[in-house]
Each structure stands twice: as C-alpha cells, then as structure tokens.
C-alpha atoms as a PDB file:
ATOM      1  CA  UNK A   1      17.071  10.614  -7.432  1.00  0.00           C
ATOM      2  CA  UNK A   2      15.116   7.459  -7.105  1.00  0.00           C
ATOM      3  CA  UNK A   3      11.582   7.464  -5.008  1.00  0.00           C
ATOM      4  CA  UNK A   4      12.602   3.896  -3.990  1.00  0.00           C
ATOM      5  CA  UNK A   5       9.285   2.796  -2.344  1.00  0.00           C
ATOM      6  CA  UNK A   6       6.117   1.058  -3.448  1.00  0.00           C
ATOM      7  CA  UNK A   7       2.454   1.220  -2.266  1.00  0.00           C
ATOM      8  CA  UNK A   8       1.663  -1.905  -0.099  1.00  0.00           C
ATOM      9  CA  UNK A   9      -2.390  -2.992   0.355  1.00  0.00           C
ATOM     10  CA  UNK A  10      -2.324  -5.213   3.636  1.00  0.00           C
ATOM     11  CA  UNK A  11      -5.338  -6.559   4.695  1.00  0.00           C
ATOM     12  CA  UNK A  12      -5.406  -7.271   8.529  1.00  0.00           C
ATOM     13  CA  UNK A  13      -9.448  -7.680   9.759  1.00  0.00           C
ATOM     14  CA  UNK A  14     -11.718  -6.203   8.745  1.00  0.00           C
ATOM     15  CA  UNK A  15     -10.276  -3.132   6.659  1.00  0.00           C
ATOM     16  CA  UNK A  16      -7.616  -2.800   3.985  1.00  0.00           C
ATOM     17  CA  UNK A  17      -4.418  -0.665   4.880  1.00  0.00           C
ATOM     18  CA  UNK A  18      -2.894   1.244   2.094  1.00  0.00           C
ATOM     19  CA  UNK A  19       0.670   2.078   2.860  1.00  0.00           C
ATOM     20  CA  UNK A  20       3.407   3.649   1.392  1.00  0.00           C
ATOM     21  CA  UNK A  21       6.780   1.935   2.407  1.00  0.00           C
ATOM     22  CA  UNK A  22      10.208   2.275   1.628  1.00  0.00           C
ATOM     23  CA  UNK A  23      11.277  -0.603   0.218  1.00  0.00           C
ATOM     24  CA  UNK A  24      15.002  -0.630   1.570  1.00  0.00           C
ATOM     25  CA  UNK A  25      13.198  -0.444   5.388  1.00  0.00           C
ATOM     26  CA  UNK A  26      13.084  -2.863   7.432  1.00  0.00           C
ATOM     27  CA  UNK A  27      10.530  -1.954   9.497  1.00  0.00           C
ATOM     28  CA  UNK A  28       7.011  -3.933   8.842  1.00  0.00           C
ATOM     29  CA  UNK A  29       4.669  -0.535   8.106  1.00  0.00           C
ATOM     30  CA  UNK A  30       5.105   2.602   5.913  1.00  0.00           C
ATOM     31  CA  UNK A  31       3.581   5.519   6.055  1.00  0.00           C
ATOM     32  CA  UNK A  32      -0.135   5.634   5.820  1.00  0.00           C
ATOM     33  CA  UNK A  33      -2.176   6.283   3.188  1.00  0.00           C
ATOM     34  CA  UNK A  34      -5.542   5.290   3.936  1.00  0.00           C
ATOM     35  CA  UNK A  35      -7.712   2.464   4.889  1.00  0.00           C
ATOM     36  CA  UNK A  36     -11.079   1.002   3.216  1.00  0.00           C
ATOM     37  CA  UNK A  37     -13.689  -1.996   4.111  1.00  0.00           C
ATOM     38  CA  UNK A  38     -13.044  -3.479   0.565  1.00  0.00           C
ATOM     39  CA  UNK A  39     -10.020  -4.285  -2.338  1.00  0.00           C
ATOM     40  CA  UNK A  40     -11.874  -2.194  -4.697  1.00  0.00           C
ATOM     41  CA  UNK A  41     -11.529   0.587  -2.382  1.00  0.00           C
ATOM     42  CA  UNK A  42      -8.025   0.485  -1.481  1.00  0.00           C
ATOM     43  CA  UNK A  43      -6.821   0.022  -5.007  1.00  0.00           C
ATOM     44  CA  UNK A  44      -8.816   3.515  -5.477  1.00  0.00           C
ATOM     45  CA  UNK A  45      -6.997   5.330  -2.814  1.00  0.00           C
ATOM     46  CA  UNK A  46      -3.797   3.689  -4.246  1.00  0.00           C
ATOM     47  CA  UNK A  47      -4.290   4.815  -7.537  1.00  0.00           C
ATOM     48  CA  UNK A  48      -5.318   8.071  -6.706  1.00  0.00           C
ATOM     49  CA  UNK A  49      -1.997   8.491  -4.593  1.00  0.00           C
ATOM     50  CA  UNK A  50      -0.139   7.521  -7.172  1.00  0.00           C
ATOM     51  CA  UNK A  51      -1.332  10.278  -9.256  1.00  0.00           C
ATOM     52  CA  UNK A  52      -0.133  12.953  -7.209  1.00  0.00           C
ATOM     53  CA  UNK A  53       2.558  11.252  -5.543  1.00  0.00           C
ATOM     54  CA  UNK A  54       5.952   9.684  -6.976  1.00  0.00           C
ATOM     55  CA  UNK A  55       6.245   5.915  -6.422  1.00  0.00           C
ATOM     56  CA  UNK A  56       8.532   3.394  -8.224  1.00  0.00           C
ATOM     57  CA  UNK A  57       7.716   0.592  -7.605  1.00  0.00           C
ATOM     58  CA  UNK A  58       4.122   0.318  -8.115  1.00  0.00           C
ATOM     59  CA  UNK A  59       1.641  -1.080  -5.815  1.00  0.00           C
ATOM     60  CA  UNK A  60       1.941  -4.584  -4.281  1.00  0.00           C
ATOM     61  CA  UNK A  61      -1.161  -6.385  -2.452  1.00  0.00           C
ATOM     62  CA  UNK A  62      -0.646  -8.936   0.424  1.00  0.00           C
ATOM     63  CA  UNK A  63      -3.397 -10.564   1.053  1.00  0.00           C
ATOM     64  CA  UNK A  64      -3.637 -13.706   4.237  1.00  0.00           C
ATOM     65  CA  UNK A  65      -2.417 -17.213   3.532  1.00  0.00           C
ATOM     66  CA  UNK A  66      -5.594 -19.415   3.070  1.00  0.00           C
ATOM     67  CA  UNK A  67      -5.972 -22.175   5.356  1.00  0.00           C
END
C-alpha cells in the first residue's frame, strides 16, 4: 500500500504552512500540520511528522516567485 503524499511548506504572509497533501489531489491544500513564523521552524515540525507519520514522498518547500 503506498502513502502516496508528500509534506508541502507554503509560505503565504507572514507564517509558514506545513501541510500534508496527497499528491494525486487536485485540490490546492492538504491536511494541516502546523504553522511557524520561520523556515527553520517549519522544517522542524516537518521532520518531526515525518517521524511518526508515513510519507513518501518527502517534503517539498514552495516558496514566492521573487520580483
């Protein structure tokens, strides 16, 4: 049985959404996670999920376009 999803870090101002989405969706969001002011933080509460939690596809980061 495969887990088919991946954690997704979105940042959207001014905090840091951790999500866990099913890849195959096509909805925008996932399920929540968590939320933190800073990068460092969110890749903590995705790595910590991640230990306890099955994901296949690792985590992915999305970060805004600079102008």
């Amino acid at each position: 049985m495969s887990a088919n999803n991946q954690i997704l870090i979105k940042y959207k101002k001014p905090s840091y959404f951790v999500l866990d989405k099913d890849i195959e969706a096509k909805d925008k969001y996932g399920y929540p996670v968590g939320n933190a002011k800073t990068l460092e933080k969110a890749v903590a509460i995705a790595n910590a999920y991640l230990k306890k939690n099955m994901v296949e596809y690792g985590i992915r980061i999305k970060l805004p376009k600079k102008k």
